[in-house]
PDB file of N, CA and C in Angstrom:
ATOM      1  N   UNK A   1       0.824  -1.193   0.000  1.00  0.00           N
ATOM      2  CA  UNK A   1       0.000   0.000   0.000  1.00  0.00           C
ATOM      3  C   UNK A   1       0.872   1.262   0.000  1.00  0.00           C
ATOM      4  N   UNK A   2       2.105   1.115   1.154  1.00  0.00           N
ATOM      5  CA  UNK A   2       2.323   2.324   0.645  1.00  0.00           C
ATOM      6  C   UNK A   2       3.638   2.613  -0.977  1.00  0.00           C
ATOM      7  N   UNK A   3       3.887   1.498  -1.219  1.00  0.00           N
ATOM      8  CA  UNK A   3       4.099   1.558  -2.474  1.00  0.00           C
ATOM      9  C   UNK A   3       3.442   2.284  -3.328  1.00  0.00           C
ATOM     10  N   UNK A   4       2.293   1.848  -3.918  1.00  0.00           N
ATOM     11  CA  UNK A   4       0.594   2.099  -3.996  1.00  0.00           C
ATOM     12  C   UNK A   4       0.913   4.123  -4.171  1.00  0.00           C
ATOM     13  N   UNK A   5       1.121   4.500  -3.047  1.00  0.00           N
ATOM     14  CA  UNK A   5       0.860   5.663  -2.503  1.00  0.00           C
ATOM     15  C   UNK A   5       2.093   6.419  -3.211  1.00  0.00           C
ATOM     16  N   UNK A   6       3.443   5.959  -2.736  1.00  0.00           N
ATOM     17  CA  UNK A   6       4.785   6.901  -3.141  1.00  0.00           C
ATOM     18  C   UNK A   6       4.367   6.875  -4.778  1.00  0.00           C
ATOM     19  N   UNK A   7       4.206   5.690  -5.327  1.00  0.00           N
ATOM     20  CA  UNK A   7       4.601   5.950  -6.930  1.00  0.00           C
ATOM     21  C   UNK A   7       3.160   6.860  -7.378  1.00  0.00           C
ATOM     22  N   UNK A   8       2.287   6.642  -6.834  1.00  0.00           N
ATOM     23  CA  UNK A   8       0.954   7.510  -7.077  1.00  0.00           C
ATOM     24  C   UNK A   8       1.200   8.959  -6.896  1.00  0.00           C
ATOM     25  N   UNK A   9       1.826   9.456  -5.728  1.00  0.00           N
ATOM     26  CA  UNK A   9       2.294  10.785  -5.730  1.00  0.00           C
ATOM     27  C   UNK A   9       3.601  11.147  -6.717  1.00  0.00           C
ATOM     28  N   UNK A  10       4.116  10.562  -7.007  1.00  0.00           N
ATOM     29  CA  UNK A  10       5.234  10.467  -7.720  1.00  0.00           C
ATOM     30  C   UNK A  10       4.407  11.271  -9.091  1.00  0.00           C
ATOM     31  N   UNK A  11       3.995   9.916  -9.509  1.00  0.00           N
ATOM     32  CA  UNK A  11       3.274  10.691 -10.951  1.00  0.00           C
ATOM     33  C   UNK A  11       2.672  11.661 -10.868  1.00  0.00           C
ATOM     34  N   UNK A  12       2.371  12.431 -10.165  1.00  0.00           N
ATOM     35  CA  UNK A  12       0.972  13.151  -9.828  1.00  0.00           C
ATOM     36  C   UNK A  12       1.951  14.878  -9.698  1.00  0.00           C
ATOM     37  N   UNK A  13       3.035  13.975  -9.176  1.00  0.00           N
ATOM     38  CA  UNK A  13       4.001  15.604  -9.017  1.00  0.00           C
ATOM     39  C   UNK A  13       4.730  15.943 -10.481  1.00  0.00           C
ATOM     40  N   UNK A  14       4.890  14.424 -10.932  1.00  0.00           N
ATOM     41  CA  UNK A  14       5.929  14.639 -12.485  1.00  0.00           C
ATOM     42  C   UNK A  14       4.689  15.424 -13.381  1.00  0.00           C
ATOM     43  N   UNK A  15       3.590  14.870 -13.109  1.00  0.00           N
ATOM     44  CA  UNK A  15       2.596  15.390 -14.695  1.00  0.00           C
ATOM     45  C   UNK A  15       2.434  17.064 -14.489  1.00  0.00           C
ATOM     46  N   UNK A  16       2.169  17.662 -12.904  1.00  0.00           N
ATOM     47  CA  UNK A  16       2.225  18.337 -12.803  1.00  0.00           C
ATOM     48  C   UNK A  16       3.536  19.514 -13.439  1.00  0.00           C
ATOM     49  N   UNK A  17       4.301  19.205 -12.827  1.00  0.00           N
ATOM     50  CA  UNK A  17       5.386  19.523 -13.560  1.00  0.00           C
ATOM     51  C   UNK A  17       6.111  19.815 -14.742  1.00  0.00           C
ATOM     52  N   UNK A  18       5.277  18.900 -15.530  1.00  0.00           N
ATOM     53  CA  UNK A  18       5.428  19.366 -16.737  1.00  0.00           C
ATOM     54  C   UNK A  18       4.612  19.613 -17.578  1.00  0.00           C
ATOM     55  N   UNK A  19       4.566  20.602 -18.587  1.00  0.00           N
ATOM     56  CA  UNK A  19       4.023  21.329 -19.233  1.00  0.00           C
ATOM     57  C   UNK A  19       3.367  20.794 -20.581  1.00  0.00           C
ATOM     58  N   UNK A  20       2.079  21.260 -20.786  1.00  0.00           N
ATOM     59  CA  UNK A  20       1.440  20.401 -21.879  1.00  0.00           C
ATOM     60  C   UNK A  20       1.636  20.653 -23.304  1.00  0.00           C
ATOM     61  N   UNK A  21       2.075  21.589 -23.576  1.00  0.00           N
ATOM     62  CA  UNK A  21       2.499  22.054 -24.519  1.00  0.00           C
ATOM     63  C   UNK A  21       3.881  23.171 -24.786  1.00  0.00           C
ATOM     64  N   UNK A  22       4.506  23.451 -25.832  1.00  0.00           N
ATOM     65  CA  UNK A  22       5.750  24.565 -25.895  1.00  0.00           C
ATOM     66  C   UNK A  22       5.344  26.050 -24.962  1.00  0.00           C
ATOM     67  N   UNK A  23       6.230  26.685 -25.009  1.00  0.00           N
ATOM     68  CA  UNK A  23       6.548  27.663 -24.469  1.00  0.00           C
ATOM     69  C   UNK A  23       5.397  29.016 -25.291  1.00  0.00           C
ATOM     70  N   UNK A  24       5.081  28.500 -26.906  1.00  0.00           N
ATOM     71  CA  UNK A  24       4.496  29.477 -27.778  1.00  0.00           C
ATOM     72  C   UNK A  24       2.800  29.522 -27.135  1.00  0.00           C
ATOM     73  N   UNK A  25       2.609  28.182 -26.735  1.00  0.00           N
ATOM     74  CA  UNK A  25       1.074  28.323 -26.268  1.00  0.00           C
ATOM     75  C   UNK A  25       0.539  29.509 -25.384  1.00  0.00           C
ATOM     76  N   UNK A  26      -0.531  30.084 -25.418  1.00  0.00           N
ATOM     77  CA  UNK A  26      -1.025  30.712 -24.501  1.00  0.00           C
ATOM     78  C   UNK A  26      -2.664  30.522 -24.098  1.00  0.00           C
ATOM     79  N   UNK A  27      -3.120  29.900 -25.094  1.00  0.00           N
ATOM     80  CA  UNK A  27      -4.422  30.070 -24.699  1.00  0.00           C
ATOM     81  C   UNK A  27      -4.912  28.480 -25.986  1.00  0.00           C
ATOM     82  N   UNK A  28      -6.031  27.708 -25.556  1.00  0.00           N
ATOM     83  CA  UNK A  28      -6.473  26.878 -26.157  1.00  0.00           C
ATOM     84  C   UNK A  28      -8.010  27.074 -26.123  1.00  0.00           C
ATOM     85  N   UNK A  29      -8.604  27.230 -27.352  1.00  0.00           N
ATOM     86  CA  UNK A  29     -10.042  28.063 -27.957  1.00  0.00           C
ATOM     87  C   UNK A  29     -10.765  26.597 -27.942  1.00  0.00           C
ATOM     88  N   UNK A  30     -11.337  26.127 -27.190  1.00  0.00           N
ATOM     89  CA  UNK A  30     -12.884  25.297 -27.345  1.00  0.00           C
ATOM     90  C   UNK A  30     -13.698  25.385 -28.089  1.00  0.00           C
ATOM     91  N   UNK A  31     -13.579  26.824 -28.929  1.00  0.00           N
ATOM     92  CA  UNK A  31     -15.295  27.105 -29.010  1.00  0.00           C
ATOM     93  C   UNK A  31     -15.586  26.157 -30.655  1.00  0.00           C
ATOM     94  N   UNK A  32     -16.911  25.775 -30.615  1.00  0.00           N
ATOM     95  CA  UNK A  32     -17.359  24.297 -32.255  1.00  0.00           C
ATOM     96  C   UNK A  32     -16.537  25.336 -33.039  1.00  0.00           C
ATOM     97  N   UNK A  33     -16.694  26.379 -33.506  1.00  0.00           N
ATOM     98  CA  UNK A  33     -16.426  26.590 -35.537  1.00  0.00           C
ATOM     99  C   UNK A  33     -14.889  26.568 -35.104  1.00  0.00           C
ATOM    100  N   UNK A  34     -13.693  26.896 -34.135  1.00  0.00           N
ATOM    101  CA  UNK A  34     -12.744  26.799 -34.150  1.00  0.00           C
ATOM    102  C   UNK A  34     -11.821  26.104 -32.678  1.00  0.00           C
ATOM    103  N   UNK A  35     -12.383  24.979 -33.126  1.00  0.00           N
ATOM    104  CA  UNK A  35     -11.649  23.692 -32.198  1.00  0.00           C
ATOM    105  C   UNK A  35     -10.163  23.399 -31.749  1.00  0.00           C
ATOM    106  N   UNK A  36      -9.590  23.156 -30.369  1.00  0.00           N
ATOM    107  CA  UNK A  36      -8.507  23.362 -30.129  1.00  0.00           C
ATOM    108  C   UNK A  36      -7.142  23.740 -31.088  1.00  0.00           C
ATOM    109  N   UNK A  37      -7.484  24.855 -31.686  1.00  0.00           N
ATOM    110  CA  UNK A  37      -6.755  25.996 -32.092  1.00  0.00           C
ATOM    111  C   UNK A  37      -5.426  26.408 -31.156  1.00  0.00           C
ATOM    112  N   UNK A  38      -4.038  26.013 -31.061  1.00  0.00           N
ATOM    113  CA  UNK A  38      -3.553  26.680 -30.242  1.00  0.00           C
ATOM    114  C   UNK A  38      -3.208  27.752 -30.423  1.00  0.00           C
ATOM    115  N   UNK A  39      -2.805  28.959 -29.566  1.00  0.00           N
ATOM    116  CA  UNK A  39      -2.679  30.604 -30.253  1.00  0.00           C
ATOM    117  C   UNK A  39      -1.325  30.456 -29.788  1.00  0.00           C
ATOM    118  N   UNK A  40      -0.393  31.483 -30.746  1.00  0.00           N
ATOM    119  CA  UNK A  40       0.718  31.546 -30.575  1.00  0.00           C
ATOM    120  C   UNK A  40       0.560  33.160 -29.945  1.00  0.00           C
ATOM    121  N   UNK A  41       1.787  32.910 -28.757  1.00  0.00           N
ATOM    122  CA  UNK A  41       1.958  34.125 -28.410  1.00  0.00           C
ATOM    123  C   UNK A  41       2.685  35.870 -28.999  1.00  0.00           C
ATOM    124  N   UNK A  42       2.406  36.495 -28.797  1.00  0.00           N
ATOM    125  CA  UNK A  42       2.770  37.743 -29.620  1.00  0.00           C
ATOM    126  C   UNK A  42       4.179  37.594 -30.192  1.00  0.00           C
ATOM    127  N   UNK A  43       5.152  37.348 -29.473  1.00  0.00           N
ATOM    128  CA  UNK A  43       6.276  37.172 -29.688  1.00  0.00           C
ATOM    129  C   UNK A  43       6.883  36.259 -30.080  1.00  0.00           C
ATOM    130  N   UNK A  44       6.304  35.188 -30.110  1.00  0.00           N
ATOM    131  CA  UNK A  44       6.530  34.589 -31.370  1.00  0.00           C
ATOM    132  C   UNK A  44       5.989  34.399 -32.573  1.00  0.00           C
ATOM    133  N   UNK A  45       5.198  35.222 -32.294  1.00  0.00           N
ATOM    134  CA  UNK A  45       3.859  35.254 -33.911  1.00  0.00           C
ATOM    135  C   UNK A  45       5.007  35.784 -34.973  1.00  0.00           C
ATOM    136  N   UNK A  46       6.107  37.401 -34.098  1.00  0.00           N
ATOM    137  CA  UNK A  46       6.857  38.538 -34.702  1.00  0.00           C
ATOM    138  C   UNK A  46       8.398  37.357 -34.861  1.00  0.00           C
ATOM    139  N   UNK A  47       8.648  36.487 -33.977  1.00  0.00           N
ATOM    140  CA  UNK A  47       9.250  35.484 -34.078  1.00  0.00           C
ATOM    141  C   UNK A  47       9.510  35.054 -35.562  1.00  0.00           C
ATOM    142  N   UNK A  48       8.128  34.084 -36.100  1.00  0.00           N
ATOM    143  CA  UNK A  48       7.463  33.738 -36.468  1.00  0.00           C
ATOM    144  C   UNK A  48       7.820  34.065 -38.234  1.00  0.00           C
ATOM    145  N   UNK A  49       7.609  35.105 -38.006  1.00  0.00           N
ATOM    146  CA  UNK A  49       7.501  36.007 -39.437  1.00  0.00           C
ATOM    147  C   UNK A  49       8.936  36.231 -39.700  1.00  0.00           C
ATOM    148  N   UNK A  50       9.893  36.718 -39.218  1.00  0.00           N
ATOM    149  CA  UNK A  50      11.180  36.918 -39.190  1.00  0.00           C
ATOM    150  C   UNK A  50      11.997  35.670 -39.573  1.00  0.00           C
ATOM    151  N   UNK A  51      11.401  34.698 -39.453  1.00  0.00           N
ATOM    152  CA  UNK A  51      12.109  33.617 -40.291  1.00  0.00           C
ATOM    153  C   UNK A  51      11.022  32.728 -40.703  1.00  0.00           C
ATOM    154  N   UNK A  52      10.128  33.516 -41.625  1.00  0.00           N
ATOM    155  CA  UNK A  52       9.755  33.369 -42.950  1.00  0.00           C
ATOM    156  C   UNK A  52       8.572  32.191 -42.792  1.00  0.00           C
ATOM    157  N   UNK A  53       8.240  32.122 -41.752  1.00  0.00           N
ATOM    158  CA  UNK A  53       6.325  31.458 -41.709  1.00  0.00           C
ATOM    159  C   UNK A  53       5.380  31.609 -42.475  1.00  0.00           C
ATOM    160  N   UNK A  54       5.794  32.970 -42.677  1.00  0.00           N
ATOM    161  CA  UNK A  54       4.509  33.201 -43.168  1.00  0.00           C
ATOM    162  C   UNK A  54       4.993  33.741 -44.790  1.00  0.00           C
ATOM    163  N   UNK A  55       6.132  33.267 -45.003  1.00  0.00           N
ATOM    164  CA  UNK A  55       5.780  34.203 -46.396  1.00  0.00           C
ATOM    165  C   UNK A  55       5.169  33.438 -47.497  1.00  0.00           C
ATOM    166  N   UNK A  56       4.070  32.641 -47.079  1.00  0.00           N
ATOM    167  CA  UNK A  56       3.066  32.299 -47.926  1.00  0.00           C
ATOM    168  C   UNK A  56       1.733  33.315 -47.974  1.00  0.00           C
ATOM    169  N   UNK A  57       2.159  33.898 -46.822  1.00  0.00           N
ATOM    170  CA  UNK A  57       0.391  34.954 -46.717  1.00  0.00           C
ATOM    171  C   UNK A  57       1.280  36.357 -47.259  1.00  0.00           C
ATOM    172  N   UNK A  58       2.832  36.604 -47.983  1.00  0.00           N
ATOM    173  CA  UNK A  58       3.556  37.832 -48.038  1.00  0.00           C
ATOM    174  C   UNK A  58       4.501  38.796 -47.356  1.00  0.00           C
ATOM    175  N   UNK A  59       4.385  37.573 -46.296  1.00  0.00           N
ATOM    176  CA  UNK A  59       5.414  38.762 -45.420  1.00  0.00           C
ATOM    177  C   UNK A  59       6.237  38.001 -45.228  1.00  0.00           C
ATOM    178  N   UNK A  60       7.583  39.217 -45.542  1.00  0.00           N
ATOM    179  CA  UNK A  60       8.931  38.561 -46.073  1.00  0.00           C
ATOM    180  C   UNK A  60       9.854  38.484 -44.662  1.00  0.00           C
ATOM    181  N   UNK A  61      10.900  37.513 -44.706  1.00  0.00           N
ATOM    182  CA  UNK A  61      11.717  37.232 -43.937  1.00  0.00           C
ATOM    183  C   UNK A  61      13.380  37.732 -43.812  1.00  0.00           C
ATOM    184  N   UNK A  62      13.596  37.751 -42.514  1.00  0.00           N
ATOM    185  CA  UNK A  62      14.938  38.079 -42.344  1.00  0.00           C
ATOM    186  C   UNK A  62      15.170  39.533 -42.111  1.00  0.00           C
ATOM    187  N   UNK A  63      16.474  40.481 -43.138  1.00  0.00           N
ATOM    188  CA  UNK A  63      16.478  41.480 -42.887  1.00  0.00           C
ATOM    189  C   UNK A  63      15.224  42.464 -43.518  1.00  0.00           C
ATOM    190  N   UNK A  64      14.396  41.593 -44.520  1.00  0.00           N
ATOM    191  CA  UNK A  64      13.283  42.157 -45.387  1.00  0.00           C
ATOM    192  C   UNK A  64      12.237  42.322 -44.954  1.00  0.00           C
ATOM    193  N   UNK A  65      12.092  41.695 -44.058  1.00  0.00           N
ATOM    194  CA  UNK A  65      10.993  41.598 -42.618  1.00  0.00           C
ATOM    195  C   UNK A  65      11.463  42.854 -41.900  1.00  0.00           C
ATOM    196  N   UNK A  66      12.603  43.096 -41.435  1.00  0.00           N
ATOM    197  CA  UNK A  66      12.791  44.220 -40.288  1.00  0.00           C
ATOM    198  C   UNK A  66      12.653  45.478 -41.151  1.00  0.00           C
ATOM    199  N   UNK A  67      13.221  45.761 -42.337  1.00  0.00           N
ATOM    200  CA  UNK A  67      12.448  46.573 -43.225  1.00  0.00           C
ATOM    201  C   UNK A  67      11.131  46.822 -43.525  1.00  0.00           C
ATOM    202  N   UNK A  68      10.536  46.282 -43.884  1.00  0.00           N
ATOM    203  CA  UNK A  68       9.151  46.399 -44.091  1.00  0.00           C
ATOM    204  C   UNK A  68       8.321  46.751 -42.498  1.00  0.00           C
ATOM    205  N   UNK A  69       8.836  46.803 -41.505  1.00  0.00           N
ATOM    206  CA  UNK A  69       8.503  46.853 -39.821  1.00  0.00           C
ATOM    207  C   UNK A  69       8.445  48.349 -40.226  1.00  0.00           C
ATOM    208  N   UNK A  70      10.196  48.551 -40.118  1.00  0.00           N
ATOM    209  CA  UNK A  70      10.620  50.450 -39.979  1.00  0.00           C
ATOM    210  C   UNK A  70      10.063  50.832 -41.507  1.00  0.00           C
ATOM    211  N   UNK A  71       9.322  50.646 -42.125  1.00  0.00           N
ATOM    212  CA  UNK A  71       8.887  51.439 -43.124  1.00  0.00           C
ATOM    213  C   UNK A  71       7.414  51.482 -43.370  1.00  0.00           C
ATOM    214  N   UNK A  72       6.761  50.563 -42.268  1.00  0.00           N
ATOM    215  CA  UNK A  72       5.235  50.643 -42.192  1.00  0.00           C
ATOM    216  C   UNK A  72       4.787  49.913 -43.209  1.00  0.00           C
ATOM    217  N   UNK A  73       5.413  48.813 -43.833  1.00  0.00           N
ATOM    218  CA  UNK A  73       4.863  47.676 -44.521  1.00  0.00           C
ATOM    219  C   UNK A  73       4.143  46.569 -44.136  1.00  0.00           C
ATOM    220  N   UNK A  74       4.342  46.386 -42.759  1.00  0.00           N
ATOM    221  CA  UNK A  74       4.297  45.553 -41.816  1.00  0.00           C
ATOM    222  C   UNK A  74       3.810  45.897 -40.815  1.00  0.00           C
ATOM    223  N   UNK A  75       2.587  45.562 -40.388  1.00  0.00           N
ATOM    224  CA  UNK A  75       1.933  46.039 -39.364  1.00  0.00           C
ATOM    225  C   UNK A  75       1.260  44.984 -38.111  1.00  0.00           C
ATOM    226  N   UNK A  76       0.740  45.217 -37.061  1.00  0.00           N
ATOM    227  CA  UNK A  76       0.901  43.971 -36.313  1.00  0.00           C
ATOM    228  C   UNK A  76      -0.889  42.924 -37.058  1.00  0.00           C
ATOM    229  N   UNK A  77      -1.813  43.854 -37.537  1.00  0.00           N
ATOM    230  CA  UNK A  77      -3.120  43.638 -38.043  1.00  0.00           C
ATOM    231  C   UNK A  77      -2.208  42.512 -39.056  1.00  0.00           C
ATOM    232  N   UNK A  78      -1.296  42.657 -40.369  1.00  0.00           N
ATOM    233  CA  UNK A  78      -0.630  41.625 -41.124  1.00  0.00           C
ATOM    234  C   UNK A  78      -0.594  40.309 -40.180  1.00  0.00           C
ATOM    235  N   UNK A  79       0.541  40.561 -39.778  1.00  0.00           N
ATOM    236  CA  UNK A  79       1.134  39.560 -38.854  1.00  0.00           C
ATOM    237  C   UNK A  79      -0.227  38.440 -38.096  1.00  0.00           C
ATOM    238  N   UNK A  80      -1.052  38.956 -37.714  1.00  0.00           N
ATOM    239  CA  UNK A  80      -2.069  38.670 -37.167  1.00  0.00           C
ATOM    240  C   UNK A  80      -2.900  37.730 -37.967  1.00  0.00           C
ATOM    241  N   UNK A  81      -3.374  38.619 -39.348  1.00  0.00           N
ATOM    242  CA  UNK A  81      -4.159  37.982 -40.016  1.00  0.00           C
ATOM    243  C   UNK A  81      -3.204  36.720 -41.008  1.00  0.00           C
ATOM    244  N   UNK A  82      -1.760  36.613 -41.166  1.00  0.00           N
ATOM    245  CA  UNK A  82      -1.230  35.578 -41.303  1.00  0.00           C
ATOM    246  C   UNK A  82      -1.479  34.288 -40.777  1.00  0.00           C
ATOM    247  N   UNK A  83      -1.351  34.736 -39.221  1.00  0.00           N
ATOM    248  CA  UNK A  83      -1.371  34.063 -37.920  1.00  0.00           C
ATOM    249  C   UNK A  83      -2.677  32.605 -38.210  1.00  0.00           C
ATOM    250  N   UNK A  84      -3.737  33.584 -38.872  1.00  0.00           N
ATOM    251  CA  UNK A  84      -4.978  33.094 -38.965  1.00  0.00           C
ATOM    252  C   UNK A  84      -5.422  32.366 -40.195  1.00  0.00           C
ATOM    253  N   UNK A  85      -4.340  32.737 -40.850  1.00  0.00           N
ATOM    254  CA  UNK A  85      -3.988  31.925 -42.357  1.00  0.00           C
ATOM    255  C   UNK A  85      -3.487  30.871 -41.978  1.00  0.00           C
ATOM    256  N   UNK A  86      -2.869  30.589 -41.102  1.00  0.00           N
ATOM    257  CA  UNK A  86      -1.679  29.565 -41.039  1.00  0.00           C
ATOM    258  C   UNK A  86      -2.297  28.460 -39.875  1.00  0.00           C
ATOM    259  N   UNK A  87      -3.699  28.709 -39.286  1.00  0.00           N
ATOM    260  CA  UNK A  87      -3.940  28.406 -38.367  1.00  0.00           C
ATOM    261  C   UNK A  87      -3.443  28.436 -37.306  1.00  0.00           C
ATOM    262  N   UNK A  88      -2.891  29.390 -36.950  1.00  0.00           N
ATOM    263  CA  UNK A  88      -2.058  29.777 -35.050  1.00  0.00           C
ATOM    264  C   UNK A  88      -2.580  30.299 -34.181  1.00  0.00           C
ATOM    265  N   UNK A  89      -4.503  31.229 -35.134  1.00  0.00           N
ATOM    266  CA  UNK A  89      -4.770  32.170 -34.500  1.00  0.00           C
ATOM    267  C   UNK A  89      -6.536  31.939 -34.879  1.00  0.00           C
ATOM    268  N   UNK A  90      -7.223  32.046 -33.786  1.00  0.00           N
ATOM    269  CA  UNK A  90      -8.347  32.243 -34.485  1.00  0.00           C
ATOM    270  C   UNK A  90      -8.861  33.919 -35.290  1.00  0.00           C
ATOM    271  N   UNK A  91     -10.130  33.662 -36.013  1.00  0.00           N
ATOM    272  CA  UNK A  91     -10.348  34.642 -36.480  1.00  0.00           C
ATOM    273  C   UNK A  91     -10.377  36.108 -35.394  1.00  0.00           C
ATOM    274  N   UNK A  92     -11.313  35.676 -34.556  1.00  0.00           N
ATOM    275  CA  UNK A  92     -11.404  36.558 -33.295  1.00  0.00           C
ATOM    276  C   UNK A  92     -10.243  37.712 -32.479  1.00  0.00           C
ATOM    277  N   UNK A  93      -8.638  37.151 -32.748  1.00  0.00           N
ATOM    278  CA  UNK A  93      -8.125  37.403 -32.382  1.00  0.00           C
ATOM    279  C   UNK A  93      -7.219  39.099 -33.349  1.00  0.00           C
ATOM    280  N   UNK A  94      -8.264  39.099 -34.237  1.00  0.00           N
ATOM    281  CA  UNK A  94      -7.983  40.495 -34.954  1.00  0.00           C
ATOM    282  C   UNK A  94      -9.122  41.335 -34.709  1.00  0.00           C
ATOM    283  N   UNK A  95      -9.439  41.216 -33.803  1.00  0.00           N
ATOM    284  CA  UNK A  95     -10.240  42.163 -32.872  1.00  0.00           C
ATOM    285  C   UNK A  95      -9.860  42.197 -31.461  1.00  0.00           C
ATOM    286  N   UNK A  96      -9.011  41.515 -30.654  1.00  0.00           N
ATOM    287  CA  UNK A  96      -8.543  41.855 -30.220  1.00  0.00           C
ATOM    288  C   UNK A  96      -7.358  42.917 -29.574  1.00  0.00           C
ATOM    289  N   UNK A  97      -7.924  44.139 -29.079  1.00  0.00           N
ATOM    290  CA  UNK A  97      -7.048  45.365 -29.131  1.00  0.00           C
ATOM    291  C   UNK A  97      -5.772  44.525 -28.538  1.00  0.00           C
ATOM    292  N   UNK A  98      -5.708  44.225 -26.937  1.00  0.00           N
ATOM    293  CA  UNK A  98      -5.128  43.329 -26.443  1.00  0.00           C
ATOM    294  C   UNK A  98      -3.766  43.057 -26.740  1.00  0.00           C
ATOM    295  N   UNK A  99      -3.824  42.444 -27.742  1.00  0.00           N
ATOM    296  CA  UNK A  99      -3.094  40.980 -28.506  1.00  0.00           C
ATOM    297  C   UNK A  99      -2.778  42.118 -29.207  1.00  0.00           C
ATOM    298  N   UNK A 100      -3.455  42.999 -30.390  1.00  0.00           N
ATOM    299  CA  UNK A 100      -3.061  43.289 -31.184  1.00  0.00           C
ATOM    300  C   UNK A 100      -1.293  44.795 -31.011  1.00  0.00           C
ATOM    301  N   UNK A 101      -1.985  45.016 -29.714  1.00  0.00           N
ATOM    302  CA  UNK A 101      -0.996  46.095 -28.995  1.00  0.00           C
ATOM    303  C   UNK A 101      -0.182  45.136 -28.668  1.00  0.00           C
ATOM    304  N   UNK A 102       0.202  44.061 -28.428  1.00  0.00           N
ATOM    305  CA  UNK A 102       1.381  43.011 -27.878  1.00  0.00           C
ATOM    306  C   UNK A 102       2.160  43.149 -29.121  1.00  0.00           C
ATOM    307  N   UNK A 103       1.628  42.701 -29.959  1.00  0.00           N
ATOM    308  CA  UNK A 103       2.434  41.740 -31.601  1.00  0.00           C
ATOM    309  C   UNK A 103       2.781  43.651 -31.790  1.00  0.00           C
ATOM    310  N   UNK A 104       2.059  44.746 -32.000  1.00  0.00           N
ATOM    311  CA  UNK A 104       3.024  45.860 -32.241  1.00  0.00           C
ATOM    312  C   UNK A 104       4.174  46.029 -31.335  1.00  0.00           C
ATOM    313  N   UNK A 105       4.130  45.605 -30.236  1.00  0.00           N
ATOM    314  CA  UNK A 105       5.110  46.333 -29.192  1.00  0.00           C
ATOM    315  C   UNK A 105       6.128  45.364 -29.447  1.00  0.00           C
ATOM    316  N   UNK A 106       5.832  43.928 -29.448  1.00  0.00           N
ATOM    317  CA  UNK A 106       7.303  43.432 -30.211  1.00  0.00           C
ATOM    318  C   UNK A 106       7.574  43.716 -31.614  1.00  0.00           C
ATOM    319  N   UNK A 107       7.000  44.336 -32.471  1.00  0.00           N
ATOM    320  CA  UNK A 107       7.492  44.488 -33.678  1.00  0.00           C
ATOM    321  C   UNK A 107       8.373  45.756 -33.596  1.00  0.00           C
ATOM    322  N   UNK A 108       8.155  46.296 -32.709  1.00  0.00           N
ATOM    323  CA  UNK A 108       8.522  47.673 -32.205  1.00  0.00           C
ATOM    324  C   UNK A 108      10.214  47.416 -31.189  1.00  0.00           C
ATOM    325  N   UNK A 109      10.274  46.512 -30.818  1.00  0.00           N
ATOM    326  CA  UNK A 109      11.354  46.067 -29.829  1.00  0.00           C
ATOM    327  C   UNK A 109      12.254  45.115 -30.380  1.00  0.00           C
ATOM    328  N   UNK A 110      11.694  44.488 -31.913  1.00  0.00           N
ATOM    329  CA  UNK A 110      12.330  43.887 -32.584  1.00  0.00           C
ATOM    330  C   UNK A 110      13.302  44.343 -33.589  1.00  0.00           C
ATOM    331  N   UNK A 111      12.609  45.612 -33.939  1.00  0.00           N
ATOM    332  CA  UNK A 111      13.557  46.677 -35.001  1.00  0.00           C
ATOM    333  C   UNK A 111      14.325  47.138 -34.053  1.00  0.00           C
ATOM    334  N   UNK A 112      14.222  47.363 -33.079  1.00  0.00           N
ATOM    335  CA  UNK A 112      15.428  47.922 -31.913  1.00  0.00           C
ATOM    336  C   UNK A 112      16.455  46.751 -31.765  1.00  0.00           C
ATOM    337  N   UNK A 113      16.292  45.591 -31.352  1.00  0.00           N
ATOM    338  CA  UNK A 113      17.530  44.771 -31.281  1.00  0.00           C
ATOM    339  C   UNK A 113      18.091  44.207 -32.465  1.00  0.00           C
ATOM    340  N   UNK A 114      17.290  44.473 -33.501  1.00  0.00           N
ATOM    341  CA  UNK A 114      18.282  44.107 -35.080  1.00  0.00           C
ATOM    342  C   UNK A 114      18.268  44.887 -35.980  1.00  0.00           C
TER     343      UNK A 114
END
């Protein structure tokens, strides 16, 4: 029994412990028309784009990406609605002021460190 007990707490502390998904998760959407959807977080959405995720929805990668940032080609509404192309993001989440002030403020902190 108390075998039983140590390895029972055992597992119970490991599952806890670890994490159900990457570091990018933040939120998992239930709702029927868009079913466990995971959302990527702001910073790596801007992540994301910078090495070239998305340049199927047009937005270019690398130093062409940080250009298009500092020249207002690139805006966090893009990035976003990629997001939602690519399935990372539900639709909803381009109405989000929120979110949408996050993904600018790293696009904004990203042209600063490169």
């Amino acid at each position: 029994m108390k075998r039983f007990l140590i390895a029972s707490l055992s597992t119970l502390v490991l599952a806890a412990a670890t994490p159900a998904y990457s570091g990018e998760m933040t939120a998992v959407n239930q709702n029927m028309t868009h079913q466990n959807i995971v959302e990527i977080a702001p910073f790596n959405l801007v992540e994301h784009g910078y090495q070239g995720y998305f340049k199927e929805q047009g937005i270019p990668s690398g130093s062409a990406f940080i250009i298009a940032i500092k020249t207002g080609k690139i805006k966090a509404e893009d990035l976003v609605k990629s997001g939602i192309a690519r399935g990372r993001l539900t639709p909803e989440t381009l109405n989000n002021q929120s979110y949408l002030h996050s993904v600018q403020t790293q696009l904004q902190n990203f042209t600063r460190t490169n």
